[in-house]
C-alpha atoms as a PDB file:
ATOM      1  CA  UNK A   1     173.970  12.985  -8.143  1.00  0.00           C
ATOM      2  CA  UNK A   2     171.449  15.472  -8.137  1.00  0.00           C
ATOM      3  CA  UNK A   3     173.002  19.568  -8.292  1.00  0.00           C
ATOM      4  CA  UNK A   4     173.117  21.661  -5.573  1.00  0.00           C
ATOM      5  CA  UNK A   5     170.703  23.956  -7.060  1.00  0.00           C
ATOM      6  CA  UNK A   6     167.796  21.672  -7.777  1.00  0.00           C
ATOM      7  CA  UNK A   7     167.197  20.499  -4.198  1.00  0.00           C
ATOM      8  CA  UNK A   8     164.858  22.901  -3.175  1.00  0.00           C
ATOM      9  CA  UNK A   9     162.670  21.892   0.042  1.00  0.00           C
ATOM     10  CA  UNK A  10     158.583  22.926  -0.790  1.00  0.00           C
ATOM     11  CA  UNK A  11     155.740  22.980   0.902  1.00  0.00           C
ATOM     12  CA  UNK A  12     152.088  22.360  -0.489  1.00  0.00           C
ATOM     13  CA  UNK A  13     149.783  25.251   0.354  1.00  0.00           C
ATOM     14  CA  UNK A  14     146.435  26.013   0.400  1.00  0.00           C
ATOM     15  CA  UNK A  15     145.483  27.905  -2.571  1.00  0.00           C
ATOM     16  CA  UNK A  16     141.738  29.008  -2.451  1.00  0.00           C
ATOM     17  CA  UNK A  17     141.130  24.751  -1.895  1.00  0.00           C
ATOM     18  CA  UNK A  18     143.733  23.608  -4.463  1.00  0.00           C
ATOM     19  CA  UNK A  19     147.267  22.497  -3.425  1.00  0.00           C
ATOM     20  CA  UNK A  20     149.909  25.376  -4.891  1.00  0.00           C
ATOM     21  CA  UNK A  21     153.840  25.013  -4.654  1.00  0.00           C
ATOM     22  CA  UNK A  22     155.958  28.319  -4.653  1.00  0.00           C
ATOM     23  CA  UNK A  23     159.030  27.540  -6.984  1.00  0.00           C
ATOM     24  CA  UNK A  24     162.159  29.496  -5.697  1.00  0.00           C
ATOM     25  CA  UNK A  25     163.063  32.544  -8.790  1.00  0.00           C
ATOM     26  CA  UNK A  26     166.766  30.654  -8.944  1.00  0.00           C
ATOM     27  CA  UNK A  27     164.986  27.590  -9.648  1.00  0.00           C
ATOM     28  CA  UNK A  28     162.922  28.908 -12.711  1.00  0.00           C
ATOM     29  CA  UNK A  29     166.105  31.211 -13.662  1.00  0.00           C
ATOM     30  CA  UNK A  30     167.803  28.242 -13.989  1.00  0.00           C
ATOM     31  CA  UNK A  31     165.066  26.109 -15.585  1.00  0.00           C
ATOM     32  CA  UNK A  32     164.854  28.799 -17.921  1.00  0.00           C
ATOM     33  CA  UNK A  33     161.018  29.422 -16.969  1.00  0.00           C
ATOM     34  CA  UNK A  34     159.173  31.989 -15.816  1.00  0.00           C
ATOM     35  CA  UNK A  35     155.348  32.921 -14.438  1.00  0.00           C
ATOM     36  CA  UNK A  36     152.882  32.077 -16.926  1.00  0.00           C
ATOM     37  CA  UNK A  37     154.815  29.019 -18.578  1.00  0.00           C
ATOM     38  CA  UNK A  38     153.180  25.940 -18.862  1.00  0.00           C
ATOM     39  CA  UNK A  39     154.995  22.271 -16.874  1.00  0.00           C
ATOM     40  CA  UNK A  40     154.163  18.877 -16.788  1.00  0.00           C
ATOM     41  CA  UNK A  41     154.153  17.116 -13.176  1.00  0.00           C
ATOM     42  CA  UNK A  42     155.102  13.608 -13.925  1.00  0.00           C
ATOM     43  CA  UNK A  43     155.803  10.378 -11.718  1.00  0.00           C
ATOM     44  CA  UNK A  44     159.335   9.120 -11.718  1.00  0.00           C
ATOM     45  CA  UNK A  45     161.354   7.071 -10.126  1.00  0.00           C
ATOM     46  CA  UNK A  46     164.789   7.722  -9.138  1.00  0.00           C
ATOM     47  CA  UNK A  47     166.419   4.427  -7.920  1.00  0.00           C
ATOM     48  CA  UNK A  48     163.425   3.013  -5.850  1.00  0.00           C
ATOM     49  CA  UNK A  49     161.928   6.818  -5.065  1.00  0.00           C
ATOM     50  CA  UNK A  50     158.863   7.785  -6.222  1.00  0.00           C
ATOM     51  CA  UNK A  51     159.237  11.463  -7.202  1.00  0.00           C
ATOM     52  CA  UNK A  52     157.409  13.846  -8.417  1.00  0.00           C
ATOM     53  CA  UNK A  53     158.962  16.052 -11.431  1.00  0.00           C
ATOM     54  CA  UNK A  54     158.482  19.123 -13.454  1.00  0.00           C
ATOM     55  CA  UNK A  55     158.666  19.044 -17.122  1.00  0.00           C
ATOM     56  CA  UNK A  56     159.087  21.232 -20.306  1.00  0.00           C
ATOM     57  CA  UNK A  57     158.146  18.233 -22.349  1.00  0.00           C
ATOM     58  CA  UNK A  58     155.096  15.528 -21.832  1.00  0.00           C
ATOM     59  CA  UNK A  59     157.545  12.758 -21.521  1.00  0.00           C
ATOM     60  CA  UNK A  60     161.242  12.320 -20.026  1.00  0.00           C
ATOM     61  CA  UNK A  61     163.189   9.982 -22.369  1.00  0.00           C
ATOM     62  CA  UNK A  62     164.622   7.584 -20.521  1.00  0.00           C
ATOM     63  CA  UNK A  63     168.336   5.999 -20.559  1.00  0.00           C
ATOM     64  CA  UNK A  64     167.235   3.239 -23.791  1.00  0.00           C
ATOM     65  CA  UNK A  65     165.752   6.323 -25.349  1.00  0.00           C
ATOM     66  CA  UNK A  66     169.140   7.867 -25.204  1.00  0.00           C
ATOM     67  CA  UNK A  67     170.750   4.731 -26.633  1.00  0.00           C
ATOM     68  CA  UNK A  68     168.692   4.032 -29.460  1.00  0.00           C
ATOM     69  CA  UNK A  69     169.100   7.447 -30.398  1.00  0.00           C
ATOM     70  CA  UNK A  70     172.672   7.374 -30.286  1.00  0.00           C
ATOM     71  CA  UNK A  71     172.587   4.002 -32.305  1.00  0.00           C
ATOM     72  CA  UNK A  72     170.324   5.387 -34.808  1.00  0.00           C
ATOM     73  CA  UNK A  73     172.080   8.958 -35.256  1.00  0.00           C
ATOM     74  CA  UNK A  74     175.224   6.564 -35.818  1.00  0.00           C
ATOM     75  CA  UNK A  75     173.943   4.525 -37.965  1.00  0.00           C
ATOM     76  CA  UNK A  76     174.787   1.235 -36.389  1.00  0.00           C
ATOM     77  CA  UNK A  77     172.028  -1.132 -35.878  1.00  0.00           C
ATOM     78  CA  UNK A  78     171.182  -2.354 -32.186  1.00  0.00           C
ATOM     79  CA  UNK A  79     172.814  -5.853 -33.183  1.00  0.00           C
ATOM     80  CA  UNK A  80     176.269  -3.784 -34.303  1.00  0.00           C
ATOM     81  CA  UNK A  81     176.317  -1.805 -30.934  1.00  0.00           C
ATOM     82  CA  UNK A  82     176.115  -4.976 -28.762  1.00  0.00           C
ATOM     83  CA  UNK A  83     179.185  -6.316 -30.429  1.00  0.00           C
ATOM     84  CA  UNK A  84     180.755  -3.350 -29.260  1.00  0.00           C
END
């Protein structure tokens, strides 16, 4: 489930010929951005929806990402953790 204050509803202007979003201040409060700071706008999908997603980082780990890490902070090996 997605919170409350990250649905905000944009529209695509016309910038001077190139497509510009306004981000909402709460949004980038929240974010813990501001004017000037640099995003990534990524692909994703969320279930079966194509989205499109701002970024700090190049890449969003995904949920094996998360797991391997866990595994390998742990010190188990993958094999260990699927006896589990």
């Amino acid at each position: 489930m997605v919170p409350e204050w990250m649905k905000h509803y944009v529209v695509i202007e016309d910038w001077e010929g190139d497509g510009g979003i306004r981000i909402p201040e709460e949004a980038l409060q929240k974010m813990g951005i501001d004017v000037g700071d640099s995003l990534y706008l990524m692909e994703e999908y969320v279930g079966t929806t194509r989205c499109l997603v701002l970024s700090k980082t190049p890449r969003i780990p995904d949920r094996m990402d998360e797991l391997v890490d866990h595994w390998t902070s742990s010190g188990k090996s993958a094999a260990d953790a699927q006896d589990e």
